[in-house]
PDB file of N, CA and C in Angstrom:
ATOM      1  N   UNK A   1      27.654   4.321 -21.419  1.00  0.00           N
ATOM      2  CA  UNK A   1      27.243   3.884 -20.103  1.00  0.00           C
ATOM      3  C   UNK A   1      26.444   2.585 -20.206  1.00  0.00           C
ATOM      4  N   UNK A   2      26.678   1.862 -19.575  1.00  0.00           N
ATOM      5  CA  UNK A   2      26.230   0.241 -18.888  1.00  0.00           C
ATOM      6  C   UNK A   2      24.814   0.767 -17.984  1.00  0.00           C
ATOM      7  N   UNK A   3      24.238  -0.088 -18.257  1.00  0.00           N
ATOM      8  CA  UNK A   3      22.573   0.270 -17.365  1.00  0.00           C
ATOM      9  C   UNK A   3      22.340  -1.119 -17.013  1.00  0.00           C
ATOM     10  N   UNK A   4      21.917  -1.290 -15.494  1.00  0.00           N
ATOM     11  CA  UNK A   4      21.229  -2.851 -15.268  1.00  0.00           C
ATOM     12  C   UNK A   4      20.185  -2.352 -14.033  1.00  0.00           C
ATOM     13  N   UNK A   5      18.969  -2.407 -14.787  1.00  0.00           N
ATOM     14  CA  UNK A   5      17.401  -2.214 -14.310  1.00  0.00           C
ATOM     15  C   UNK A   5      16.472  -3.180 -13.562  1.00  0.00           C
ATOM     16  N   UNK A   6      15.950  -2.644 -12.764  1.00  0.00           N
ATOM     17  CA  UNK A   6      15.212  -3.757 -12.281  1.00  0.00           C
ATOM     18  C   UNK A   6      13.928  -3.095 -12.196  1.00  0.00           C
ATOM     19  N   UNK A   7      12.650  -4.007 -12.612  1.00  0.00           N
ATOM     20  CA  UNK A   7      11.683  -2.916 -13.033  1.00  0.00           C
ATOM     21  C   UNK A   7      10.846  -3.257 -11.087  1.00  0.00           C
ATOM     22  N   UNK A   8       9.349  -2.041 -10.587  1.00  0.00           N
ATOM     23  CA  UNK A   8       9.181  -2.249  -9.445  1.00  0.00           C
ATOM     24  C   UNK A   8       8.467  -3.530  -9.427  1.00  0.00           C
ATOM     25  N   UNK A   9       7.431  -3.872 -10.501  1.00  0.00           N
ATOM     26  CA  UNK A   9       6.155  -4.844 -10.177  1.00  0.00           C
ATOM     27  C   UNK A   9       6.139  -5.477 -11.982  1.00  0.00           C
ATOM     28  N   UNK A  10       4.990  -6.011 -11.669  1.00  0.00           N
ATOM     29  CA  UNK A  10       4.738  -6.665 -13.472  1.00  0.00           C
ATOM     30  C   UNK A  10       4.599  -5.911 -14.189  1.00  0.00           C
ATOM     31  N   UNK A  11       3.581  -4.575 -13.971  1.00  0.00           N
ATOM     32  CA  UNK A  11       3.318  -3.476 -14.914  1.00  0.00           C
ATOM     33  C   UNK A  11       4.510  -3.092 -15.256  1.00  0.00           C
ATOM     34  N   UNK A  12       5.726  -2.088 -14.546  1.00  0.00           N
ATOM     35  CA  UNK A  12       6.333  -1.588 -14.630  1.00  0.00           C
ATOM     36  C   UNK A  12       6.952  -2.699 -15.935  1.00  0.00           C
ATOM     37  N   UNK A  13       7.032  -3.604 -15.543  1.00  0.00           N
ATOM     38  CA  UNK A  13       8.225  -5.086 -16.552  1.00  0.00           C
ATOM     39  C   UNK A  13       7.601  -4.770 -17.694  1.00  0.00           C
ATOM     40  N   UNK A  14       6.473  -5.172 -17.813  1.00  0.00           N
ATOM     41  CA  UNK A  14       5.629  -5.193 -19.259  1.00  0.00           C
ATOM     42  C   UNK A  14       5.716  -3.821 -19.829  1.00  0.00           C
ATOM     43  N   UNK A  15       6.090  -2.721 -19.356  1.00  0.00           N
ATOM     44  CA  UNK A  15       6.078  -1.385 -20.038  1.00  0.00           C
ATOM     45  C   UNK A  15       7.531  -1.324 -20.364  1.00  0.00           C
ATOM     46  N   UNK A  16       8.449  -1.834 -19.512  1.00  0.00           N
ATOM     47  CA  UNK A  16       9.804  -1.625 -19.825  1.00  0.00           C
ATOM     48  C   UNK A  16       9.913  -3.252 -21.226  1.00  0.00           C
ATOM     49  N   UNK A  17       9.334  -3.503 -20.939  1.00  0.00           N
ATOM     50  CA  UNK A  17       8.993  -4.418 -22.195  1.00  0.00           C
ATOM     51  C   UNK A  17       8.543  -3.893 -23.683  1.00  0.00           C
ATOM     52  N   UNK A  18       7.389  -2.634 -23.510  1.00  0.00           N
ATOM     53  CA  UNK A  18       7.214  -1.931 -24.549  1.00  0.00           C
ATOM     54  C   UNK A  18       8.165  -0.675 -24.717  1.00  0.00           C
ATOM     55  N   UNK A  19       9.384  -0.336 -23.980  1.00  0.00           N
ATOM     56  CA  UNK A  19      10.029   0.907 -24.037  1.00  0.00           C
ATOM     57  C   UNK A  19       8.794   1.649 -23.937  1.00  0.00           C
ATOM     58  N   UNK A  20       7.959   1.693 -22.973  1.00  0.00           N
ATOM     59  CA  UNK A  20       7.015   2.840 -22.396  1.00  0.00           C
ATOM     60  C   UNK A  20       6.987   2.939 -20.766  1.00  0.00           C
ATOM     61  N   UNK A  21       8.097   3.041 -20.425  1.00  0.00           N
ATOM     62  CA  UNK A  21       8.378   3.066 -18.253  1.00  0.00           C
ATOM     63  C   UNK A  21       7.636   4.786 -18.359  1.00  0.00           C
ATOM     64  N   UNK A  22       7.092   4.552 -17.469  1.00  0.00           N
ATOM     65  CA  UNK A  22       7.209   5.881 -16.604  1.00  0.00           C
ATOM     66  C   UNK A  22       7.655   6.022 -15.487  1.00  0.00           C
ATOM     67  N   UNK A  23       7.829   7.686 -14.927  1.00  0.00           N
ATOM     68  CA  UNK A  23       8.797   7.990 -13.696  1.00  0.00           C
ATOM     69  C   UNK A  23       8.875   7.089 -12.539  1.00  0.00           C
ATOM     70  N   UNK A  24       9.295   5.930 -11.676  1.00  0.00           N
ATOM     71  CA  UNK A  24       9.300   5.290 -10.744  1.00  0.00           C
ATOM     72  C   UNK A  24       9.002   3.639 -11.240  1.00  0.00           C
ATOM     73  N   UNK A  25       9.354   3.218 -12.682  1.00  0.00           N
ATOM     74  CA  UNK A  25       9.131   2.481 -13.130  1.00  0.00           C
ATOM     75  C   UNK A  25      10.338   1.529 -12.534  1.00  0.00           C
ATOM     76  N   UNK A  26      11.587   1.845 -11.871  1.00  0.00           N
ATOM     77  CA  UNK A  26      12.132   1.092 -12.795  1.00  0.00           C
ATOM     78  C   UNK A  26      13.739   1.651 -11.205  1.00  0.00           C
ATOM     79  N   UNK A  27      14.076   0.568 -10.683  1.00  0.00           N
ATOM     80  CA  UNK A  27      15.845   0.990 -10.053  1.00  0.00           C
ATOM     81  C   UNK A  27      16.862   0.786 -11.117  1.00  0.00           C
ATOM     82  N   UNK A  28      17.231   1.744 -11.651  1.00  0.00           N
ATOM     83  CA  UNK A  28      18.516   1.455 -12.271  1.00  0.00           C
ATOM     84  C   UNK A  28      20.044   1.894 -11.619  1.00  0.00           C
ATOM     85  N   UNK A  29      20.409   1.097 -11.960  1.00  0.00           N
ATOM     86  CA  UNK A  29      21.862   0.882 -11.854  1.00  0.00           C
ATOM     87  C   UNK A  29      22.898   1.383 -13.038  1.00  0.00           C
ATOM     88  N   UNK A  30      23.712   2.565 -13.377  1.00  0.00           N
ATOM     89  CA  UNK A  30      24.254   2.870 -14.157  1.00  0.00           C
ATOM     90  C   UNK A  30      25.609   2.952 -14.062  1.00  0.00           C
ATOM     91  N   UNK A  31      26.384   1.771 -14.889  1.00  0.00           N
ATOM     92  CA  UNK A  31      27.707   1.715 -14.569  1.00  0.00           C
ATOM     93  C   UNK A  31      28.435   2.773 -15.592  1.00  0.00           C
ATOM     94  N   UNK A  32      29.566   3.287 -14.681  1.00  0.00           N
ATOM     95  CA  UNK A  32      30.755   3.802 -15.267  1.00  0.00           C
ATOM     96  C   UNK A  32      31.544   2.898 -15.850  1.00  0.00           C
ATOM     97  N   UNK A  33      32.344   3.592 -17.246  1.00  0.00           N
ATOM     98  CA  UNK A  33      33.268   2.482 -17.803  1.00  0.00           C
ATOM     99  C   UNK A  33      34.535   1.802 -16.489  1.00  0.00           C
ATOM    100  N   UNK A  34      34.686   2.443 -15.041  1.00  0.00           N
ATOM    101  CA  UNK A  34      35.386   1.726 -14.120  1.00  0.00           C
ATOM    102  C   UNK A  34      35.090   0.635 -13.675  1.00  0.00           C
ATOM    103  N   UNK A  35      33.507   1.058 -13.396  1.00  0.00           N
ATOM    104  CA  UNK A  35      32.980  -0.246 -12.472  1.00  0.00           C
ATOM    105  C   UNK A  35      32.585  -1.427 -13.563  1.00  0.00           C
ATOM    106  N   UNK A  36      32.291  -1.025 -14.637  1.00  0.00           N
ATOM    107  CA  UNK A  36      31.950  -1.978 -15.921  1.00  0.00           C
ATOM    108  C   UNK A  36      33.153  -3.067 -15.974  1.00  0.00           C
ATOM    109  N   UNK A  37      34.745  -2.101 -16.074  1.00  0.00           N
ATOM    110  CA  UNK A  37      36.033  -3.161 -16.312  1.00  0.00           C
ATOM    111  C   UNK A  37      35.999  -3.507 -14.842  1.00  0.00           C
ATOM    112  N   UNK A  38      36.171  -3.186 -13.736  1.00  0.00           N
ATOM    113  CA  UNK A  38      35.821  -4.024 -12.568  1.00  0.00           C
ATOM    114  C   UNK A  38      34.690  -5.445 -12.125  1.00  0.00           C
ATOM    115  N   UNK A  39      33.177  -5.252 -13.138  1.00  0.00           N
ATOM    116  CA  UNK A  39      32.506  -6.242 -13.213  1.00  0.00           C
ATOM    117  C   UNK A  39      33.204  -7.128 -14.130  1.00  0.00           C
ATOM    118  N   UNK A  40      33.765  -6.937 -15.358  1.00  0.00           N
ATOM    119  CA  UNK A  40      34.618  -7.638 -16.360  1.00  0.00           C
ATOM    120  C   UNK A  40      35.375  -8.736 -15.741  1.00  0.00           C
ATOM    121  N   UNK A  41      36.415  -7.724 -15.184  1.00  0.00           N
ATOM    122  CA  UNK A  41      37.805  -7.982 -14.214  1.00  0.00           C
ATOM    123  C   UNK A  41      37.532  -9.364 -12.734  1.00  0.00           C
ATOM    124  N   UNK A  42      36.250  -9.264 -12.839  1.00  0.00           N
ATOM    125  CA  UNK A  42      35.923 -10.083 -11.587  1.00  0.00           C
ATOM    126  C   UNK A  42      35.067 -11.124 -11.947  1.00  0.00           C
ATOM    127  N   UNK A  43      35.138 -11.625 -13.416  1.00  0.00           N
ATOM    128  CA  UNK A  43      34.962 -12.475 -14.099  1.00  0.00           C
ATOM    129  C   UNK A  43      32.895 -13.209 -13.758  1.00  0.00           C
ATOM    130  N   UNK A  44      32.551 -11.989 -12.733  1.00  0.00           N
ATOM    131  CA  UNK A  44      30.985 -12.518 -12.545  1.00  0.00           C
ATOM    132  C   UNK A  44      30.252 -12.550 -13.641  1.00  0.00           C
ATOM    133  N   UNK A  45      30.538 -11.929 -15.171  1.00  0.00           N
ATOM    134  CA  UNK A  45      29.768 -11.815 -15.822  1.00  0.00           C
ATOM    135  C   UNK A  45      29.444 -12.810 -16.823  1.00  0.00           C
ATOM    136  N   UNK A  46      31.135 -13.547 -16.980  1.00  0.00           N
ATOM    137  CA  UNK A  46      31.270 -15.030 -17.649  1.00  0.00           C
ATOM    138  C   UNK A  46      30.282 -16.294 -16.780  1.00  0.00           C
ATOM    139  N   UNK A  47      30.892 -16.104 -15.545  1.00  0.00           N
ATOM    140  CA  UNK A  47      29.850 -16.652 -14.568  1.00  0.00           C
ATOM    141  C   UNK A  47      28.621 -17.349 -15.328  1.00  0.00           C
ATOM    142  N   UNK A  48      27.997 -15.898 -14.930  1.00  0.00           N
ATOM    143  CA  UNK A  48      26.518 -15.419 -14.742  1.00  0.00           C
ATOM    144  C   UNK A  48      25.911 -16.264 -16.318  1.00  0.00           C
ATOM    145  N   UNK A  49      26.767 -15.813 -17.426  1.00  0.00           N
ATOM    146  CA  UNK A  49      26.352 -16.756 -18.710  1.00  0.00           C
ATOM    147  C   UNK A  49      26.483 -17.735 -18.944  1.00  0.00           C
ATOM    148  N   UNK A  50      27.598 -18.296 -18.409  1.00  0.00           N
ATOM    149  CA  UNK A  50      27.752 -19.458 -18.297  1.00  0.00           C
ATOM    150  C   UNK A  50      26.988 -20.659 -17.347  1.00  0.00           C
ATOM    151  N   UNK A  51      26.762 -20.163 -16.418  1.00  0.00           N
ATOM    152  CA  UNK A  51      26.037 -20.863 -14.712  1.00  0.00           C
ATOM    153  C   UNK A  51      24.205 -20.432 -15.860  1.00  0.00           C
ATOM    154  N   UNK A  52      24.093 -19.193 -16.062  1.00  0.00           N
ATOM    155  CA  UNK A  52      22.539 -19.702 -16.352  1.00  0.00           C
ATOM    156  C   UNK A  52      21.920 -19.156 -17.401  1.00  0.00           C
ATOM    157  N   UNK A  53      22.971 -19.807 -18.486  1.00  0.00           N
ATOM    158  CA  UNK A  53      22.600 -20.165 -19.858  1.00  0.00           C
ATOM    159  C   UNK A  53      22.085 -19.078 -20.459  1.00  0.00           C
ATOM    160  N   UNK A  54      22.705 -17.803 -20.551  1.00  0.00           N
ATOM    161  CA  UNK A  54      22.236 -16.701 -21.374  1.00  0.00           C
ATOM    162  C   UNK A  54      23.538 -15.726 -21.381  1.00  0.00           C
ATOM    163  N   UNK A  55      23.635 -14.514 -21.955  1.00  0.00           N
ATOM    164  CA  UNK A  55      24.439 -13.764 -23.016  1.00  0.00           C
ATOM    165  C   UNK A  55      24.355 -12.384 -22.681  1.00  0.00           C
ATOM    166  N   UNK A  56      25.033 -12.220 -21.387  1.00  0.00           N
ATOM    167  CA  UNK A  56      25.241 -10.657 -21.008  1.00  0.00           C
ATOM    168  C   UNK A  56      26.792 -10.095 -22.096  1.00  0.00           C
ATOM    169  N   UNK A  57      26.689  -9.225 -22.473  1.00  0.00           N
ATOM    170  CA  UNK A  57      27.820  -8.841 -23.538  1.00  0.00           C
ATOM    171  C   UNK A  57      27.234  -7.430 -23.977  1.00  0.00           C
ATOM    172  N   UNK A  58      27.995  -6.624 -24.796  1.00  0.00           N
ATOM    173  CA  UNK A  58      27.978  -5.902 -25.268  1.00  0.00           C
ATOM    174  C   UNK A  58      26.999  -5.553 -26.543  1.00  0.00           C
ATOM    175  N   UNK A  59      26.712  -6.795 -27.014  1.00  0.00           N
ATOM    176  CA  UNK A  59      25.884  -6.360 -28.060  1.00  0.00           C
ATOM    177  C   UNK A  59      24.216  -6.250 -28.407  1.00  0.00           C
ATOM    178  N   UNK A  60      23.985  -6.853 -27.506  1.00  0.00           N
ATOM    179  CA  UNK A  60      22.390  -7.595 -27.132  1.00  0.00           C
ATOM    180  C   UNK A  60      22.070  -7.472 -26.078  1.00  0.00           C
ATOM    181  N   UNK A  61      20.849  -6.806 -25.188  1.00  0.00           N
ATOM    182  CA  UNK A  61      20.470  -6.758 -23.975  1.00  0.00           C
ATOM    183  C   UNK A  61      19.856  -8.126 -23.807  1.00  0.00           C
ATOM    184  N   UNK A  62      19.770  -8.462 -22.225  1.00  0.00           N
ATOM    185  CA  UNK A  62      19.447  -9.552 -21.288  1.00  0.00           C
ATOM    186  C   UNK A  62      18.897  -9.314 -20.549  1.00  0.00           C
ATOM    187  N   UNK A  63      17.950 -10.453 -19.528  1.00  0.00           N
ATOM    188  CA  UNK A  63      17.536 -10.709 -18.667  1.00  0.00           C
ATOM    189  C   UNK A  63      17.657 -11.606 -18.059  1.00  0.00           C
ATOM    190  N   UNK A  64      16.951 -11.559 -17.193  1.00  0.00           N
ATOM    191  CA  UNK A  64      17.059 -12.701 -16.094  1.00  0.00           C
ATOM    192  C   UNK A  64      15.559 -12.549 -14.882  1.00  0.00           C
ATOM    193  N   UNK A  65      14.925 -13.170 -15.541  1.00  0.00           N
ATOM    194  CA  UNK A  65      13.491 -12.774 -14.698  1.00  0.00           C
ATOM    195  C   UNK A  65      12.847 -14.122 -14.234  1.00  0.00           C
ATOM    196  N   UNK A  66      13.801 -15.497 -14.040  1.00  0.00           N
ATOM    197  CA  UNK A  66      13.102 -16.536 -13.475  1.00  0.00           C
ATOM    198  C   UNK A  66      13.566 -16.710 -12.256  1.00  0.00           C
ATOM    199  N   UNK A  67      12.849 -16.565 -11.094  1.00  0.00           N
ATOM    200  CA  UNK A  67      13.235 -16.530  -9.958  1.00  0.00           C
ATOM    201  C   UNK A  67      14.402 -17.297  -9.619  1.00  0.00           C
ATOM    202  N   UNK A  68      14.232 -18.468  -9.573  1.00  0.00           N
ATOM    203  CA  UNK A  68      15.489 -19.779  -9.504  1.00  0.00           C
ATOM    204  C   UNK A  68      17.141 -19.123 -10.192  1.00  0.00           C
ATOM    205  N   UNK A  69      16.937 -18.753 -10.933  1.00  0.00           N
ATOM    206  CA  UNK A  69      17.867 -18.301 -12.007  1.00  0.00           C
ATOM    207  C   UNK A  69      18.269 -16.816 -11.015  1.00  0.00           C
ATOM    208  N   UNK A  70      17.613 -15.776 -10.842  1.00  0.00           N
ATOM    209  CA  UNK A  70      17.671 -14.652  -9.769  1.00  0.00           C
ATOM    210  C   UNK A  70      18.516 -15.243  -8.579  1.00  0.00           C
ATOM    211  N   UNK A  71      18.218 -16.173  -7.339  1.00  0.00           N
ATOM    212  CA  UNK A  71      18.653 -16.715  -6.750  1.00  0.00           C
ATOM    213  C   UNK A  71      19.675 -17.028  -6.683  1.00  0.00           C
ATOM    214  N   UNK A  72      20.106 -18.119  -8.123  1.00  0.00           N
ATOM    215  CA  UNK A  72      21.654 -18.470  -8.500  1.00  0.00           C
ATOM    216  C   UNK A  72      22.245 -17.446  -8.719  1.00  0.00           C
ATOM    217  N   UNK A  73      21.920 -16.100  -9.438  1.00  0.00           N
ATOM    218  CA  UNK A  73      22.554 -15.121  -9.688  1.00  0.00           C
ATOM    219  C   UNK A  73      23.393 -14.520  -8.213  1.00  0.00           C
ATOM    220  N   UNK A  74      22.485 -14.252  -7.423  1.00  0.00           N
ATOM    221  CA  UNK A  74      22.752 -13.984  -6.095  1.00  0.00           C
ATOM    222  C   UNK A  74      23.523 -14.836  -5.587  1.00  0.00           C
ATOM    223  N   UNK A  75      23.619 -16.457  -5.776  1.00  0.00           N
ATOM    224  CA  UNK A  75      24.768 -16.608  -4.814  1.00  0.00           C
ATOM    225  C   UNK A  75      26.372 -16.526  -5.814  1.00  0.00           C
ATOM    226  N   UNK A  76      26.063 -16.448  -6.842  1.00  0.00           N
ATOM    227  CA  UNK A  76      27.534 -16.410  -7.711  1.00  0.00           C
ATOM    228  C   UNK A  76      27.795 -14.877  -7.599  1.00  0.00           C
ATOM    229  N   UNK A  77      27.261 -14.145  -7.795  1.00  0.00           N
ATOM    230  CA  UNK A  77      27.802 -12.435  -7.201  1.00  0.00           C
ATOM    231  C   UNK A  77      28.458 -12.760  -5.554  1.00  0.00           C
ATOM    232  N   UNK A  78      27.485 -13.262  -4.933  1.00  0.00           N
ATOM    233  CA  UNK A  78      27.815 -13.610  -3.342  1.00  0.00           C
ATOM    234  C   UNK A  78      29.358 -14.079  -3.149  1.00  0.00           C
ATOM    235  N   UNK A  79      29.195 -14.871  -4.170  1.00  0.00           N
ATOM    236  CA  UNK A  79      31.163 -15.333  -4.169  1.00  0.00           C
ATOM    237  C   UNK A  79      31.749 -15.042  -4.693  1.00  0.00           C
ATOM    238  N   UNK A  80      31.473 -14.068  -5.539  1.00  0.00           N
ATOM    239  CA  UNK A  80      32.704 -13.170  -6.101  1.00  0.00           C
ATOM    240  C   UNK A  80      33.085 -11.902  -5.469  1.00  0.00           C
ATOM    241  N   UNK A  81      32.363 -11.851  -4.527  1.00  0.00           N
ATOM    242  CA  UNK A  81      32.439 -10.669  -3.402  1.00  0.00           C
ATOM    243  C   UNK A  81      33.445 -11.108  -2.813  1.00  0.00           C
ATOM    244  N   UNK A  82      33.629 -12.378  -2.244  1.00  0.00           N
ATOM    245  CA  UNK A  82      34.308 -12.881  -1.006  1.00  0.00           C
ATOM    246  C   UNK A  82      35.751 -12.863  -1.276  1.00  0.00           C
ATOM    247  N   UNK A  83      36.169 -12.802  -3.246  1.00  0.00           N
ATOM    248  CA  UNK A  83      37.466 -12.437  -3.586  1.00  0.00           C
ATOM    249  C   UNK A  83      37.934 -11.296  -4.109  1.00  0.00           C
ATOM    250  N   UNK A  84      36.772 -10.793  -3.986  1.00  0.00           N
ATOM    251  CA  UNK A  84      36.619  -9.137  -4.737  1.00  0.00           C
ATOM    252  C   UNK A  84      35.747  -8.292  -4.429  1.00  0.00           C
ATOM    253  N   UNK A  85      35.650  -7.838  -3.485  1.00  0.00           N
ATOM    254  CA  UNK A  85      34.918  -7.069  -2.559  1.00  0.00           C
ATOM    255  C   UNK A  85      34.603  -5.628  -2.749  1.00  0.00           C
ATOM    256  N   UNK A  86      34.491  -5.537  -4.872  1.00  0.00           N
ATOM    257  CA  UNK A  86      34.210  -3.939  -5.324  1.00  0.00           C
ATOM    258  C   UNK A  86      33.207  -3.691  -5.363  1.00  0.00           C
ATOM    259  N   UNK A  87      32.865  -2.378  -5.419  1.00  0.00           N
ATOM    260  CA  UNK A  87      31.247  -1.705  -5.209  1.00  0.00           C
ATOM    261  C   UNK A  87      30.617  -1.974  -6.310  1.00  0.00           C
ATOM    262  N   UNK A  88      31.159  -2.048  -7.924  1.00  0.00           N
ATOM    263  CA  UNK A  88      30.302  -2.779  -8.865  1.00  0.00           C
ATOM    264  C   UNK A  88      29.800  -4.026  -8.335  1.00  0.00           C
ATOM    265  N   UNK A  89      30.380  -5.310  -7.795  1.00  0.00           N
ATOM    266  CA  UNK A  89      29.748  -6.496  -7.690  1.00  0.00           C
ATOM    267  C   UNK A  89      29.105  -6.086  -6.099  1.00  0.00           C
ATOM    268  N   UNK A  90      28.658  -5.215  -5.453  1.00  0.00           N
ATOM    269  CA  UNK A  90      27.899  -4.600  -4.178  1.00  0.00           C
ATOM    270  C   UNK A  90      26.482  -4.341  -4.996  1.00  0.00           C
ATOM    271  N   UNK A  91      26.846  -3.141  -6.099  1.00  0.00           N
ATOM    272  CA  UNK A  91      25.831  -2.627  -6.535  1.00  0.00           C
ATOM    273  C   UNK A  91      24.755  -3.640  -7.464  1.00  0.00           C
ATOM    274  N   UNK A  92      25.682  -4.708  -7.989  1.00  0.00           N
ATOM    275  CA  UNK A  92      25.296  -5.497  -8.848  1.00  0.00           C
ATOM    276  C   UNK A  92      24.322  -6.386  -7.920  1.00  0.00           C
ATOM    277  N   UNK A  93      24.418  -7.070  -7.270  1.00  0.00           N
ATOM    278  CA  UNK A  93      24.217  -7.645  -5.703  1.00  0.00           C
ATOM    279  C   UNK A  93      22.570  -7.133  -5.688  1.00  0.00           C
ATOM    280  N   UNK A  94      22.959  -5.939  -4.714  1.00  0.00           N
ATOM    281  CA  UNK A  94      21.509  -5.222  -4.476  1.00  0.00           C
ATOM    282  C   UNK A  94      21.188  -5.306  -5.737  1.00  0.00           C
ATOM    283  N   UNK A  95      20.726  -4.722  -6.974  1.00  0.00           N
ATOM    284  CA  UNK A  95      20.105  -5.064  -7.667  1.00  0.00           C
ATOM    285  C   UNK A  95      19.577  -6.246  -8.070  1.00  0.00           C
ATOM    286  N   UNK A  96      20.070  -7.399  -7.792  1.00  0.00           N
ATOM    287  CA  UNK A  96      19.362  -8.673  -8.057  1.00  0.00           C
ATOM    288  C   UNK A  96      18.444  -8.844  -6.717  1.00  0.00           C
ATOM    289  N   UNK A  97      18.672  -8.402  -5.558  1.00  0.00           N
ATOM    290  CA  UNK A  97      18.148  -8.708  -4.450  1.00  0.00           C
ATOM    291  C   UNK A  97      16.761  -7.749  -4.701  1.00  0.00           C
ATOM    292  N   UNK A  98      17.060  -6.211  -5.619  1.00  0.00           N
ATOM    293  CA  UNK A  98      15.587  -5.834  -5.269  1.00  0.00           C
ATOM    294  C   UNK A  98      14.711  -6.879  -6.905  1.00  0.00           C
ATOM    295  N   UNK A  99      15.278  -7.260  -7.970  1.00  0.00           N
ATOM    296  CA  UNK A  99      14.453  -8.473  -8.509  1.00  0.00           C
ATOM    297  C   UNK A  99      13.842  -9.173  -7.666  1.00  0.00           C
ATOM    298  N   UNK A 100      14.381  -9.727  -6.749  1.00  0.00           N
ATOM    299  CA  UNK A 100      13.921 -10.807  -6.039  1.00  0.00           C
ATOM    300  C   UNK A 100      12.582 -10.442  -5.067  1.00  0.00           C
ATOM    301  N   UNK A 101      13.050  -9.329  -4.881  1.00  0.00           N
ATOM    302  CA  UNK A 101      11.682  -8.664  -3.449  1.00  0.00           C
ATOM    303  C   UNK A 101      10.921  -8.117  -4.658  1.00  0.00           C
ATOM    304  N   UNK A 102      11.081  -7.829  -5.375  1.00  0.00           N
ATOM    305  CA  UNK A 102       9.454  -7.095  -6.374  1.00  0.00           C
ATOM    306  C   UNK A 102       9.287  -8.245  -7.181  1.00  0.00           C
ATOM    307  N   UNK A 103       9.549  -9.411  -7.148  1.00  0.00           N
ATOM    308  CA  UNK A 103       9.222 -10.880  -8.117  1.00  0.00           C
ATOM    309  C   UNK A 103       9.237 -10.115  -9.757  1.00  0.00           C
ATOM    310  N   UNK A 104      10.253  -9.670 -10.115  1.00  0.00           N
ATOM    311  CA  UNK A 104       9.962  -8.775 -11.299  1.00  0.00           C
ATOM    312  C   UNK A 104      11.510  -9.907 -12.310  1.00  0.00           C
ATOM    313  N   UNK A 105      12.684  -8.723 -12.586  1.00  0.00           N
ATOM    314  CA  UNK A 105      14.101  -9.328 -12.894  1.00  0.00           C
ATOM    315  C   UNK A 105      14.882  -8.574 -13.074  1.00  0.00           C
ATOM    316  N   UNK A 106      16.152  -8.845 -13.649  1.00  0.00           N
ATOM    317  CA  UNK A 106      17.024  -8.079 -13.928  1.00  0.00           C
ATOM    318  C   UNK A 106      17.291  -7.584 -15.684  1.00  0.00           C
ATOM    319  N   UNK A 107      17.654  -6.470 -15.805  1.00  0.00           N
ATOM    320  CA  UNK A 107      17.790  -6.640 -17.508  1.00  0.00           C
ATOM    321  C   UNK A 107      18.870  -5.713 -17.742  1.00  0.00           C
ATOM    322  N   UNK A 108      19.735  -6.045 -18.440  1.00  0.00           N
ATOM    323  CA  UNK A 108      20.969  -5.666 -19.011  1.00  0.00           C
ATOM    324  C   UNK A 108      20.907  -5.161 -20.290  1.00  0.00           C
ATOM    325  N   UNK A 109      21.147  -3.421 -20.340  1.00  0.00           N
ATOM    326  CA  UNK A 109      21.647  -2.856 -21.554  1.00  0.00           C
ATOM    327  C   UNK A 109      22.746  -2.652 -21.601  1.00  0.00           C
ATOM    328  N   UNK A 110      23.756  -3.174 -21.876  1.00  0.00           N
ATOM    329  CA  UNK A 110      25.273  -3.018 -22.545  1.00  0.00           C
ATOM    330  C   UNK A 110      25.297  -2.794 -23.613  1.00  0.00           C
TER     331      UNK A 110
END
């Protein structure tokens, strides 16, 4: 399983920073291997590394916790909706949007 977290506030970040979250630390998002080849398939994820210079993949977890960078994220999901309108790039979506409202980020365990 694919996990993409968004922690609530700074504390919560800095603990999910030490692998020490506690209960309400943290919205995750847990993809099925469907919606995973559907995020694949809809090419947002090349995007996303490519547009802002970092390495979502399989082998190494990521983030994305600079606001500006959050933002861009949001509008390149935004347009990959408009040709692919699956509930992975929905779910993916809201999750960057609640980064954005808790000024926190996004982080990717693949």
């Amino acid at each position: 399983m694919k996990n993409i977290s968004v922690p609530v506030n700074k504390s919560a970040m800095e603990r999910l920073d030490l692998d020490n979250c506690v209960d309400g630390d943290l919205i995750e998002l847990i993809l099925d291997e469907d919606n995973y080849k559907n995020l694949l398939e809809s090419n947002v994820i090349n995007q996303l590394n490519n547009e802002l210079d970092i390495n979502i993949d399989d082998y190494e977890d990521e983030k994305i916790i600079d606001l500006d960078k959050l933002f861009k994220a949001k509008s390149i999901i935004q347009n990959s909706i408009v040709s692919n309108n699956s509930e992975a790039l929905i779910q993916l979506l809201t999750q960057v949007d609640n980064a954005i409202k808790y000024k926190t980020g996004l982080f990717f365990y693949f």
